[in-house]
N, C-alpha and C. Protein backbone atom coordinates (compact mmCIF):
# COMPACT_ATOMS: atom_id res chain seq x y z
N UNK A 1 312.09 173.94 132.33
CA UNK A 1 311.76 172.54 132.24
C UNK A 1 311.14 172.21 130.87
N UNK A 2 309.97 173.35 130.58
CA UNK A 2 309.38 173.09 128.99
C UNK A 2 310.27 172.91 127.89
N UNK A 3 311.19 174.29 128.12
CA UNK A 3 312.30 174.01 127.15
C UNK A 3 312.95 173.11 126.88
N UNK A 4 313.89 171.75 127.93
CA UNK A 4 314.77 171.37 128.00
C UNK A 4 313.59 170.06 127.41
N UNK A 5 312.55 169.56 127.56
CA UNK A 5 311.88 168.54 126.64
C UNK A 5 311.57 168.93 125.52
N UNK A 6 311.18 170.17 124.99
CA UNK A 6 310.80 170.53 123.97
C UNK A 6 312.56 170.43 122.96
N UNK A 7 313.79 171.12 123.63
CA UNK A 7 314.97 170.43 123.10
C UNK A 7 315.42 168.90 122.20
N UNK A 8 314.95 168.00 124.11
CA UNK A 8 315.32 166.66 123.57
C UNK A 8 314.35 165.49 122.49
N UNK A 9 313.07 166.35 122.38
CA UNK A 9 312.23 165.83 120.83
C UNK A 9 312.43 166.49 119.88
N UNK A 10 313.75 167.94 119.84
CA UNK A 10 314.16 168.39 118.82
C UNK A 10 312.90 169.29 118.26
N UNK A 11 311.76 169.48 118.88
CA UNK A 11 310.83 170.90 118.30
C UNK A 11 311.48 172.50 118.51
N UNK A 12 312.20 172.34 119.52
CA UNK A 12 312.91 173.60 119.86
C UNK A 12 314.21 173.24 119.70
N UNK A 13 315.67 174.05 119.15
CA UNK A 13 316.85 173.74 118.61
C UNK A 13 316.95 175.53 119.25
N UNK A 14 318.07 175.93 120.15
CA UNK A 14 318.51 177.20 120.43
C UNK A 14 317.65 178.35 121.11
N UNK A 15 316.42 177.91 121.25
CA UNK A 15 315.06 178.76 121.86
C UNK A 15 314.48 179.20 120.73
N UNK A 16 314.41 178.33 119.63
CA UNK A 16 313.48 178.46 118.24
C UNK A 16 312.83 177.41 118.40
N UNK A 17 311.92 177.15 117.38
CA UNK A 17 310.99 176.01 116.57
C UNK A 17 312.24 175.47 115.62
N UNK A 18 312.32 174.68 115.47
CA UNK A 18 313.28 173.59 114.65
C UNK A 18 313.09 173.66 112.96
N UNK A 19 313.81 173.75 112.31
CA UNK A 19 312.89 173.16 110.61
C UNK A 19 312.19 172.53 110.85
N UNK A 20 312.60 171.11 111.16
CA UNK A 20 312.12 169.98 110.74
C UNK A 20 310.32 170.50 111.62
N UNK A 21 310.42 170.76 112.75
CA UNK A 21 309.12 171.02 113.49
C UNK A 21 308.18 172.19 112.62
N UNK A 22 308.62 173.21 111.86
CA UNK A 22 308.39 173.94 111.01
C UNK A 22 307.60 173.34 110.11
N UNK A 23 308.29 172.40 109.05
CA UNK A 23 307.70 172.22 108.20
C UNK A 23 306.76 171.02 108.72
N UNK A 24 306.66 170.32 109.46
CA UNK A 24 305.64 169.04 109.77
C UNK A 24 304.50 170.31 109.94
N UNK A 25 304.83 171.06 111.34
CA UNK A 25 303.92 171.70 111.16
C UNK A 25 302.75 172.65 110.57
N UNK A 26 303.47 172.78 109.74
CA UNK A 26 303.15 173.64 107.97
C UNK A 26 302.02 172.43 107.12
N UNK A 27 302.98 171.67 107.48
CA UNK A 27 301.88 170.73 106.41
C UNK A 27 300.92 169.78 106.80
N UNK A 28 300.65 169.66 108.35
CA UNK A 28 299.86 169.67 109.16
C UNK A 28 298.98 170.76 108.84
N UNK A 29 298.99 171.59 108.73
CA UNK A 29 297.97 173.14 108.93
C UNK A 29 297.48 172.81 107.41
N UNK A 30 298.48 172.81 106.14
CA UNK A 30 297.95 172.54 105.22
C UNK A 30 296.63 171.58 105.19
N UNK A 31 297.39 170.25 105.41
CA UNK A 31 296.18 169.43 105.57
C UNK A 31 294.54 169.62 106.23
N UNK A 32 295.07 170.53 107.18
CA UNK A 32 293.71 170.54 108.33
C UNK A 32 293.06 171.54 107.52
N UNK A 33 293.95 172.68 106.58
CA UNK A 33 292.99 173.53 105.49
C UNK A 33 291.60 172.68 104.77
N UNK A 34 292.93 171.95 103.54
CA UNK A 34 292.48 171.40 102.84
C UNK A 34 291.11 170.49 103.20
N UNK A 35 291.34 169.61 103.77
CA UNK A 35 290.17 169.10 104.84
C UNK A 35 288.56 169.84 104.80
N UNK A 36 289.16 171.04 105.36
CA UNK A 36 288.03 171.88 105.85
C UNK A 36 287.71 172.55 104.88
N UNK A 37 288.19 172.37 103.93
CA UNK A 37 288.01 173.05 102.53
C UNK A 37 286.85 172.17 101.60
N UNK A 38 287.05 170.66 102.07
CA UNK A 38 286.49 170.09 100.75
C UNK A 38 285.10 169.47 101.50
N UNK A 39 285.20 169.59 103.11
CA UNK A 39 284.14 169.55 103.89
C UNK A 39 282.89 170.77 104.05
N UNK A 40 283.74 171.65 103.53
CA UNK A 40 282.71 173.04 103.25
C UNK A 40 281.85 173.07 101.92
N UNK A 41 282.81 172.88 100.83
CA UNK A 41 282.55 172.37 99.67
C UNK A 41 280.89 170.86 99.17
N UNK A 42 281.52 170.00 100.20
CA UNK A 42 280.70 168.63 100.17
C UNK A 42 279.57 169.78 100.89
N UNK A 43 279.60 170.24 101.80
CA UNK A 43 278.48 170.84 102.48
C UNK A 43 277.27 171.52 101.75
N UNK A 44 278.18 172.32 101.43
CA UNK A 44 277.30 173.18 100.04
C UNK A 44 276.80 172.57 98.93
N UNK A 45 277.38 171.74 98.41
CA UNK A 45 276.51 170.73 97.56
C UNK A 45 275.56 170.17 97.66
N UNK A 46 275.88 169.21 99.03
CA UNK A 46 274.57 168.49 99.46
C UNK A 46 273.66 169.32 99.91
N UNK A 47 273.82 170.87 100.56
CA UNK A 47 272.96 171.80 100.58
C UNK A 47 271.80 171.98 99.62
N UNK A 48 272.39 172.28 98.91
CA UNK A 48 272.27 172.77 97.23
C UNK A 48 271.29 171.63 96.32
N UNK A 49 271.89 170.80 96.88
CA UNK A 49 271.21 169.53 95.68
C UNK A 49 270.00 168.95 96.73
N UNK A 50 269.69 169.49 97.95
CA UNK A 50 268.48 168.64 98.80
C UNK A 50 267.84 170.19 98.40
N UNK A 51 268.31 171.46 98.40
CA UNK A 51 266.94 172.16 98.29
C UNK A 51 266.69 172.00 96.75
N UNK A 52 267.22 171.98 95.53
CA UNK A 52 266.96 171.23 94.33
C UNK A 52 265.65 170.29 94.39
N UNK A 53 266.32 169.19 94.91
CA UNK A 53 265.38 168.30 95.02
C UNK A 53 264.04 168.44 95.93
N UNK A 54 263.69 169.28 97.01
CA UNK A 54 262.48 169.55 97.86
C UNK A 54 261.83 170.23 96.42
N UNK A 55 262.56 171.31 95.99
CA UNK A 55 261.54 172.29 95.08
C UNK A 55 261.32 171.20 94.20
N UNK A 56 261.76 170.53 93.57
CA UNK A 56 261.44 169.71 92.60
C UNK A 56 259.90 168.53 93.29
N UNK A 57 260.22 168.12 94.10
CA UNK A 57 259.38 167.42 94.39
C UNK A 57 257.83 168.21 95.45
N UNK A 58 258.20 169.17 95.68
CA UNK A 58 257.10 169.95 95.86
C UNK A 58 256.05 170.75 94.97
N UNK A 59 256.30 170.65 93.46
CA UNK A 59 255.84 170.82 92.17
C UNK A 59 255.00 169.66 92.05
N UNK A 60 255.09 168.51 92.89
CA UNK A 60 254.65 167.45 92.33
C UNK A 60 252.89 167.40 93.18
N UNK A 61 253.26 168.50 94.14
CA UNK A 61 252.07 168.78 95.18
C UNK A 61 251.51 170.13 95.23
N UNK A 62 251.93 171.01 94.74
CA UNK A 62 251.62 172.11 94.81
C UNK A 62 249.74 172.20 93.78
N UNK A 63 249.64 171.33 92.81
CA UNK A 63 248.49 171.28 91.99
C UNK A 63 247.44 170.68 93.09
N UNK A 64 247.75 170.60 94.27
CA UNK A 64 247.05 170.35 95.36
C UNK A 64 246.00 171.28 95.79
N UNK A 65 246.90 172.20 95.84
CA UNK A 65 246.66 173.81 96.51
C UNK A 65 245.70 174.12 95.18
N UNK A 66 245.79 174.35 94.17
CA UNK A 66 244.54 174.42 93.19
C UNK A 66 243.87 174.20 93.12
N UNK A 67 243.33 172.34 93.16
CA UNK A 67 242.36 171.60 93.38
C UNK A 67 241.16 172.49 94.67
N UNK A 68 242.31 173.00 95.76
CA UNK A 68 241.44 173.37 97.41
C UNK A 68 240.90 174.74 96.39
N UNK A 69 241.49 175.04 95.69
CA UNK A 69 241.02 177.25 95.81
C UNK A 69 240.06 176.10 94.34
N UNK A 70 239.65 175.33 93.56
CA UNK A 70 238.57 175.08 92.75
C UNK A 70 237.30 174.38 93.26
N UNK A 71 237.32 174.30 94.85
CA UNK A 71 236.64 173.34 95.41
C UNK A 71 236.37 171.83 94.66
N UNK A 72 237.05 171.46 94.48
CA UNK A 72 237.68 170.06 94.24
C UNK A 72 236.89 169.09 95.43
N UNK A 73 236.41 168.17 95.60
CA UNK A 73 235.96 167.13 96.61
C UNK A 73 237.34 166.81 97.39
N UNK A 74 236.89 167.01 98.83
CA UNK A 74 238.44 166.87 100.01
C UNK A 74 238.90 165.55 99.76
N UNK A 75 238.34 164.58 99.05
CA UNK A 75 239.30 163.44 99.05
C UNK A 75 240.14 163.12 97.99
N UNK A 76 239.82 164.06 97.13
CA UNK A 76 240.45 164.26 96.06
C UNK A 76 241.92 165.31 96.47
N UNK A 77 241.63 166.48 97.11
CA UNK A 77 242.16 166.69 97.78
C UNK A 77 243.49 166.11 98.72
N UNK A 78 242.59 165.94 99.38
CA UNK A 78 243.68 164.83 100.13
C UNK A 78 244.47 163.58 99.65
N UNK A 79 244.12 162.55 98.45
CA UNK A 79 244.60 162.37 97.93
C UNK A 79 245.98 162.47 96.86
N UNK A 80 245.86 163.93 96.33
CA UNK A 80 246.76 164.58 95.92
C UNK A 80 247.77 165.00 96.89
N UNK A 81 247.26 165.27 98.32
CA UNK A 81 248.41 165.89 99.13
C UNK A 81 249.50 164.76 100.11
N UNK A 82 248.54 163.41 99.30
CA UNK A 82 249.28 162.13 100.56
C UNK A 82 250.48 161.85 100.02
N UNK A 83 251.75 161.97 101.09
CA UNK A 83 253.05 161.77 100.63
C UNK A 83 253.20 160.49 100.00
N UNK A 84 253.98 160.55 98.62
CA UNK A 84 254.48 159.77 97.43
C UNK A 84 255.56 158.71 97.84
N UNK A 85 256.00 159.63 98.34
CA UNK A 85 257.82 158.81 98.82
C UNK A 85 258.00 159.23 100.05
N UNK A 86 258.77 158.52 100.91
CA UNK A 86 259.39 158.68 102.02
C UNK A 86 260.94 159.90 102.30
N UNK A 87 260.09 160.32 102.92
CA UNK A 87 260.85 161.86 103.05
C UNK A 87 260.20 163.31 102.47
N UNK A 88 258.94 162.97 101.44
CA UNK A 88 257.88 163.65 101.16
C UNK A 88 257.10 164.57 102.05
N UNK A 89 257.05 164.00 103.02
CA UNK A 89 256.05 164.78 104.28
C UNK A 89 256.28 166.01 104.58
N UNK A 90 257.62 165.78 104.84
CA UNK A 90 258.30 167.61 104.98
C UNK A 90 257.89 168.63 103.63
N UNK A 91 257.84 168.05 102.66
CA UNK A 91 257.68 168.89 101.84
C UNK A 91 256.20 169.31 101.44
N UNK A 92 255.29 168.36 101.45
CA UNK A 92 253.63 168.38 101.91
C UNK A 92 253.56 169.35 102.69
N UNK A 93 254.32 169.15 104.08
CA UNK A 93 253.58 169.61 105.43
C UNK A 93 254.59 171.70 104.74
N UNK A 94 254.97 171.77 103.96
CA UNK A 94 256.12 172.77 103.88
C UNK A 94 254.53 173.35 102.59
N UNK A 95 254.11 172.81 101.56
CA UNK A 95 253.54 173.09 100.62
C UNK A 95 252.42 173.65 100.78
N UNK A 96 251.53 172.99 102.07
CA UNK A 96 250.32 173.10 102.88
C UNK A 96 250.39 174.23 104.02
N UNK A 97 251.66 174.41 104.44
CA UNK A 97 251.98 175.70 105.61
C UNK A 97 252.07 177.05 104.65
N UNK A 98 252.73 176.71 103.80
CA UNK A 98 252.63 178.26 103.13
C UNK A 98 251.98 178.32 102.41
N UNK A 99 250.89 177.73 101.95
CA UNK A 99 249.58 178.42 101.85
C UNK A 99 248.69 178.63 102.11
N UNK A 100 248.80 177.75 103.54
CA UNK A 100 247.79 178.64 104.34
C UNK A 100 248.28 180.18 105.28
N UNK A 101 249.57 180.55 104.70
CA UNK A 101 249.71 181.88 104.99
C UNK A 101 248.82 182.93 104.69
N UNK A 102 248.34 182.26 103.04
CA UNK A 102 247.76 183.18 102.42
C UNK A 102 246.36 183.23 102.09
N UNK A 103 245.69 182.05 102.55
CA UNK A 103 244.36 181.96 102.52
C UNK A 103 243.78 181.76 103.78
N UNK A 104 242.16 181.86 103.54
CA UNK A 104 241.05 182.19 105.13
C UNK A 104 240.04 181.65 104.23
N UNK A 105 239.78 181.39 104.83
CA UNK A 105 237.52 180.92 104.63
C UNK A 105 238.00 179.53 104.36
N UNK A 106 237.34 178.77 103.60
CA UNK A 106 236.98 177.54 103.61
C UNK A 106 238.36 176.77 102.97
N UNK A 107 238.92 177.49 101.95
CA UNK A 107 240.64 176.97 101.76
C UNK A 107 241.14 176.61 102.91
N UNK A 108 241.48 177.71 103.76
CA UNK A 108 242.23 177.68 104.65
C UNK A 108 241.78 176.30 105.32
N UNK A 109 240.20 176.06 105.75
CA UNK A 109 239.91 175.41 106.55
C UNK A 109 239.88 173.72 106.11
N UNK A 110 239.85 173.79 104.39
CA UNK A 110 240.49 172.34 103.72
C UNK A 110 241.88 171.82 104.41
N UNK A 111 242.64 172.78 103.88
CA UNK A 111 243.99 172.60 104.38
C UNK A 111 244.40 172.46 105.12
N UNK A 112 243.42 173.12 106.67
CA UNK A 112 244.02 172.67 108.03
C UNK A 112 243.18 171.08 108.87
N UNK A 113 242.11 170.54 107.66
CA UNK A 113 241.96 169.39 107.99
C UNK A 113 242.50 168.59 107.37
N UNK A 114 243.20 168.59 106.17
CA UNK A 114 244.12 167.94 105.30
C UNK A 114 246.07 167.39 106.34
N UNK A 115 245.87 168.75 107.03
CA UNK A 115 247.61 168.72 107.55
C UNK A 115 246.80 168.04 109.15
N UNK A 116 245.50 168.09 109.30
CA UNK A 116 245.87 167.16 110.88
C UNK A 116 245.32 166.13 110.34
N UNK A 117 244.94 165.67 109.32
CA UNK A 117 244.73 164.04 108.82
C UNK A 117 245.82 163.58 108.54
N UNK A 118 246.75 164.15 108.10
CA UNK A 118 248.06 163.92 107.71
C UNK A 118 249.11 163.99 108.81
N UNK A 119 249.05 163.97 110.24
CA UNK A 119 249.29 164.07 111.36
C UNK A 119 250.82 164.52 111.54
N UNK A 120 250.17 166.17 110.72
CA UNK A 120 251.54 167.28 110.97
C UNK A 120 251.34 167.62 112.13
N UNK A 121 250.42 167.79 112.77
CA UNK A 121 250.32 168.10 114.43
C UNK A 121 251.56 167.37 115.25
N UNK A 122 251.07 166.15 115.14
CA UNK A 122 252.02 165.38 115.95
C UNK A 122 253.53 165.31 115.64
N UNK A 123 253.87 165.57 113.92
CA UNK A 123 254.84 165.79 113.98
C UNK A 123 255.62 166.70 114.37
N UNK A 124 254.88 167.79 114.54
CA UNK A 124 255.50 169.28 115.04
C UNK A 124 255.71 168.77 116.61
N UNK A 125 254.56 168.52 116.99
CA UNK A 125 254.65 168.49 118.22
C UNK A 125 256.17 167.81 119.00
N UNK A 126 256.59 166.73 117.91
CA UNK A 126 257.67 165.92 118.28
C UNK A 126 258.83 167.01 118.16
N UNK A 127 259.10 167.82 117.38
CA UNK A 127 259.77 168.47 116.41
C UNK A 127 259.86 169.58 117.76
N UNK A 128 259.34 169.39 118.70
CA UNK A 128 259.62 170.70 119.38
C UNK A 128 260.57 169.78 121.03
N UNK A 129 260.84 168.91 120.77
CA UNK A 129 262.17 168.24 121.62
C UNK A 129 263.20 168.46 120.78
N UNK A 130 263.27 168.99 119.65
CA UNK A 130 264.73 168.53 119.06
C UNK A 130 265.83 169.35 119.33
N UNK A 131 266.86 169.22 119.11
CA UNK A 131 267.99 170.17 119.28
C UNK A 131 268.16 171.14 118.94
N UNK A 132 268.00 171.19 117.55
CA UNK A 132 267.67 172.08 116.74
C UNK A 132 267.14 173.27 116.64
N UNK A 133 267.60 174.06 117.15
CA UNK A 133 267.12 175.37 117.23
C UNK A 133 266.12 176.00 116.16
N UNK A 134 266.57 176.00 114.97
CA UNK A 134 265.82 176.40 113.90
C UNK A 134 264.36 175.34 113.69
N UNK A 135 264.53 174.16 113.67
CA UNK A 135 263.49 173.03 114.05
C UNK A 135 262.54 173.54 114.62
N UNK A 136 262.73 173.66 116.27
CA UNK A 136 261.85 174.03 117.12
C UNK A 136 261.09 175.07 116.80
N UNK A 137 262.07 176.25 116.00
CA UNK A 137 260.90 177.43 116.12
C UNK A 137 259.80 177.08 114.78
N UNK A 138 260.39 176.48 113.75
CA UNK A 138 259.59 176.42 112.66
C UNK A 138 258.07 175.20 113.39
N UNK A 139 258.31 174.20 114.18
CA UNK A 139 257.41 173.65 114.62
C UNK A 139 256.78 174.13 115.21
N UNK A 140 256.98 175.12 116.52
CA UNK A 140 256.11 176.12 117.22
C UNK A 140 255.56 177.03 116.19
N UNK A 141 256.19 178.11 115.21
CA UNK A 141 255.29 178.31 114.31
C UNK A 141 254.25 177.37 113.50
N UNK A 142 254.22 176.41 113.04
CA UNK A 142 253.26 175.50 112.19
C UNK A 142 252.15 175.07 113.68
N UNK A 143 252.68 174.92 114.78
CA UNK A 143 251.79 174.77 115.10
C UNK A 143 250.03 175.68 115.10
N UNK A 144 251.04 176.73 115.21
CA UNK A 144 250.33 177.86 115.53
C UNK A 144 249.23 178.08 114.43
N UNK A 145 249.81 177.98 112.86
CA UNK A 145 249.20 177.97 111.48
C UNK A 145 248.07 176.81 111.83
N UNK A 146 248.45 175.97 112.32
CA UNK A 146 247.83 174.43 112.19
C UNK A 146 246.64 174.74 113.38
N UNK A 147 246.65 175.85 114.31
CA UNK A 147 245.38 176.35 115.07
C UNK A 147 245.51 174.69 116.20
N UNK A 148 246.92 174.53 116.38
CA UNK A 148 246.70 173.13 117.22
C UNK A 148 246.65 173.13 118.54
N UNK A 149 245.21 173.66 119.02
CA UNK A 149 245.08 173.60 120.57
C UNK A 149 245.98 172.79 121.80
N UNK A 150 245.69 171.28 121.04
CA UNK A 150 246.39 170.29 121.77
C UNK A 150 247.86 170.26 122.36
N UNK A 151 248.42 171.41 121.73
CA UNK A 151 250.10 172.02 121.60
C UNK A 151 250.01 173.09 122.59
N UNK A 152 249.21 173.45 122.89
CA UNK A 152 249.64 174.78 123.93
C UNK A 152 250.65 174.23 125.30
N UNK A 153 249.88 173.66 125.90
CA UNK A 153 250.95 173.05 127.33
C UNK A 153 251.80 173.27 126.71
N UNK A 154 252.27 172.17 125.61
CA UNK A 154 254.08 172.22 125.10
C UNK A 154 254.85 174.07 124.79
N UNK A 155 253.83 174.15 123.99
CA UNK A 155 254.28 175.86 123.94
C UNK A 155 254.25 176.57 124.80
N UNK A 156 253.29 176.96 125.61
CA UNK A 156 253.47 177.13 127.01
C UNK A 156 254.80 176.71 128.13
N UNK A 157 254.91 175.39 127.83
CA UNK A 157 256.52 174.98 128.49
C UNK A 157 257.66 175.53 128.12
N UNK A 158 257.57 175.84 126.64
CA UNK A 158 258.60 176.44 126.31
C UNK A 158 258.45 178.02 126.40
N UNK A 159 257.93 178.60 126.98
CA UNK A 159 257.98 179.99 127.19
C UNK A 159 258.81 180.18 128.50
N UNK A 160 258.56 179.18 129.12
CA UNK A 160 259.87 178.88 130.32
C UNK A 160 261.39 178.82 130.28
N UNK A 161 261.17 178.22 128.98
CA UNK A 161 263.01 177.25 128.58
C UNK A 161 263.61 178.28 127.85
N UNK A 162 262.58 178.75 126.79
CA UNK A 162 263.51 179.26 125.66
C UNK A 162 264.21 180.72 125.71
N UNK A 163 264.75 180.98 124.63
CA UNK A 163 265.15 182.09 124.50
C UNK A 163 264.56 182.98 124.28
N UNK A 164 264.72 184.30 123.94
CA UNK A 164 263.93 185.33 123.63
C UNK A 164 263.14 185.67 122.09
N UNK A 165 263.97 184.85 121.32
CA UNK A 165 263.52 184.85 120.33
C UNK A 165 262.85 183.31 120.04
N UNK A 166 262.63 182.37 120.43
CA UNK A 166 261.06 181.21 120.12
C UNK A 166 260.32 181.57 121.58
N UNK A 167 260.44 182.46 122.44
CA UNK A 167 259.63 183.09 123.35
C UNK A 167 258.89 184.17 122.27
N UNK A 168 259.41 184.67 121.62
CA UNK A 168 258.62 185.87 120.35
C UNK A 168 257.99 184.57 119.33
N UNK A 169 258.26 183.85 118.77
CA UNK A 169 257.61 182.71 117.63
C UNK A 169 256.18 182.16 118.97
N UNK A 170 256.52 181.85 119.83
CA UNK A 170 255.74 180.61 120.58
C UNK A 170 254.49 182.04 120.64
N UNK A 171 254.68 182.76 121.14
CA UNK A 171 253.77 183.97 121.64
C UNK A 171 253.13 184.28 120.52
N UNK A 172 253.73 184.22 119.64
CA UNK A 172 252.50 184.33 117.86
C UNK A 172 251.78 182.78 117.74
N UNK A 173 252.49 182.08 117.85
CA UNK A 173 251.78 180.89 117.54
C UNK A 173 250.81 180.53 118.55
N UNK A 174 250.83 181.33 119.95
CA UNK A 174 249.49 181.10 120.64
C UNK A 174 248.41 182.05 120.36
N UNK A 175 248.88 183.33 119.99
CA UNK A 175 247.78 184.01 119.28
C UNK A 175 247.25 183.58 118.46
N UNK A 176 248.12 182.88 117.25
CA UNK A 176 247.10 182.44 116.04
C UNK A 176 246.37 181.29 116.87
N UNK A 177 247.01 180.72 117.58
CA UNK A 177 246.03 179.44 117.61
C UNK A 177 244.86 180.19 118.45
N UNK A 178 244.79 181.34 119.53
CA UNK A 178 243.56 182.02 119.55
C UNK A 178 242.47 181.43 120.54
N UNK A 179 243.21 180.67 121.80
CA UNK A 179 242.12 180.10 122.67
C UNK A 179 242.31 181.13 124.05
N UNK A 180 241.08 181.54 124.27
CA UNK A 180 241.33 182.56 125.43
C UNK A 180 241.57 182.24 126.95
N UNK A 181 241.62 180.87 126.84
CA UNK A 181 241.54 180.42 128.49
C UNK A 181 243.54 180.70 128.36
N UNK A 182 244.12 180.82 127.71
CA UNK A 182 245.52 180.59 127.87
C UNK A 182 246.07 182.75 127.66
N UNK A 183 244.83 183.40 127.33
CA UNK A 183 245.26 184.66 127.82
C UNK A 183 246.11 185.31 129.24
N UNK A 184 246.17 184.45 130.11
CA UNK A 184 246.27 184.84 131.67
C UNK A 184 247.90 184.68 131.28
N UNK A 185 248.71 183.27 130.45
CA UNK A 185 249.85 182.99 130.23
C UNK A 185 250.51 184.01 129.04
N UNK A 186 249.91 184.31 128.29
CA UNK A 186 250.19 185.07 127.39
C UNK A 186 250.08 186.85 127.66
N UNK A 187 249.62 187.08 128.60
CA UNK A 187 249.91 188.58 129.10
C UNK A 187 251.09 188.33 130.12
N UNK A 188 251.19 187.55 130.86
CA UNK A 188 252.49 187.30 131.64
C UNK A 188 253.70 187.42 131.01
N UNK A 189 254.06 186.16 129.82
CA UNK A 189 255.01 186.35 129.24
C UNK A 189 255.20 187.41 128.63
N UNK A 190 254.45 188.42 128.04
CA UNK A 190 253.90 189.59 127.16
C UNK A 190 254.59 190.55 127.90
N UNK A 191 254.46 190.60 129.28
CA UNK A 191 254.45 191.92 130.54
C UNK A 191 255.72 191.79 129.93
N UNK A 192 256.90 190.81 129.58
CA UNK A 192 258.39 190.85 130.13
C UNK A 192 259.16 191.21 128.60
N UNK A 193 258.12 191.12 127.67
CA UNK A 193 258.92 191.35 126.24
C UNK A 193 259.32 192.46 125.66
N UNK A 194 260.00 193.12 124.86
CA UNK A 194 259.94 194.61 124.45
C UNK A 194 259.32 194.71 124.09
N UNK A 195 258.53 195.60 123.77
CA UNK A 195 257.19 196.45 123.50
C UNK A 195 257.52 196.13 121.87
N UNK A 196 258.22 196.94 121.21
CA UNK A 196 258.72 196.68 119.90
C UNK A 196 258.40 194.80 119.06
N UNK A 197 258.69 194.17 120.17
CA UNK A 197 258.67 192.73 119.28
C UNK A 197 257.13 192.01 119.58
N UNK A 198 256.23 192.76 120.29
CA UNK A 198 254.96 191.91 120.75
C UNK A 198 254.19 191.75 119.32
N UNK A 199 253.47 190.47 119.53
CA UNK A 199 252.49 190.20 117.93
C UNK A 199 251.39 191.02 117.90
């Protein structure tokens, strides 16, 4: 039955593919290459030219982080760290997270009243509905940096949902954040992890 329609639209001629069906189809495939060629291309560019532009405009904040390690007055401080332009924040809240990787004592503790005046809390917090896989875990980590109590429930919820790996991020980010009434949840999830990946 397939055959005998595939005949009378002429795609099949003798129990072959036809020329004519040949080459449409050829240059069909071409096209759908090409396509995907210049969509990979556009991809990588705009890749390319937004992390360009973050580093570029995160130079413009980083003399921030100096001001905190010279004890600089926090409003000065904070001043320097208040986003410029719209779409800035990410790169603030990106400038202010990694360095408080690397500092403790009273830096650290500029910086983590600088990022909840600047209400990276809440943005993480939002940031942990998104689709985004990679999103979510980087927000459950910052939370964790950001010592944001107020985030546990949510992190906590997601020790339910997620996968095994922002079940490993969420479980560091409740350690750093370091409140012991939420120990009882964190040896639970803990009991079920490989030994190898615990924080």
């Amino acid at each position: 039955m397939l055959a005998r329609v595939l005949n009378a639209v002429g795609v099949v001629a003798e129990g072959r593919p036809s020329m004519a069906f040949v080459i449409v189809a050829t240059i069909v495939l071409l096209w759908l290459v090409l396509a995907m060629t210049a969509y990979l291309l556009v991809l990588r560019a705009w890749i390319r030219i937004r992390a360009r532009y973050r580093a570029q405009r995160a130079t413009l904040y980083r003399p921030a982080i100096e001001l905190v390690l010279m004890e600089e007055p926090y409003e000065t401080v904070l001043g320097a760290l208040r986003p410029k332009r719209w779409g800035d924040g990410d790169v603030v809240q990106e400038v202010i997270v990694d360095s408080m990787r690397h500092l403790q004592g009273e830096p650290f503790e500029v910086l983590l009243r600088a990022a909840r005046e600047l209400d990276f809390i809440d943005d993480n917090v939002r940031a942990l509905d998104s689709w985004d896989f990679h999103r979510r875990g980087h927000a459950i980590e910052r939370l964790g940096l950001l010592r944001a109590t107020g985030a546990q429930p949510r992190i906590l919820k997601l020790l339910e949902t997620e996968g095994m790996e922002l079940k490993l991020v969420a479980l560091r980010a409740l350690a750093a954040i370091g409140d012991p009434s939420i120990l009882p949840y964190f040896l639970a999830v803990a009991i079920r992890m490989p030994p190898g990946l615990l924080p």
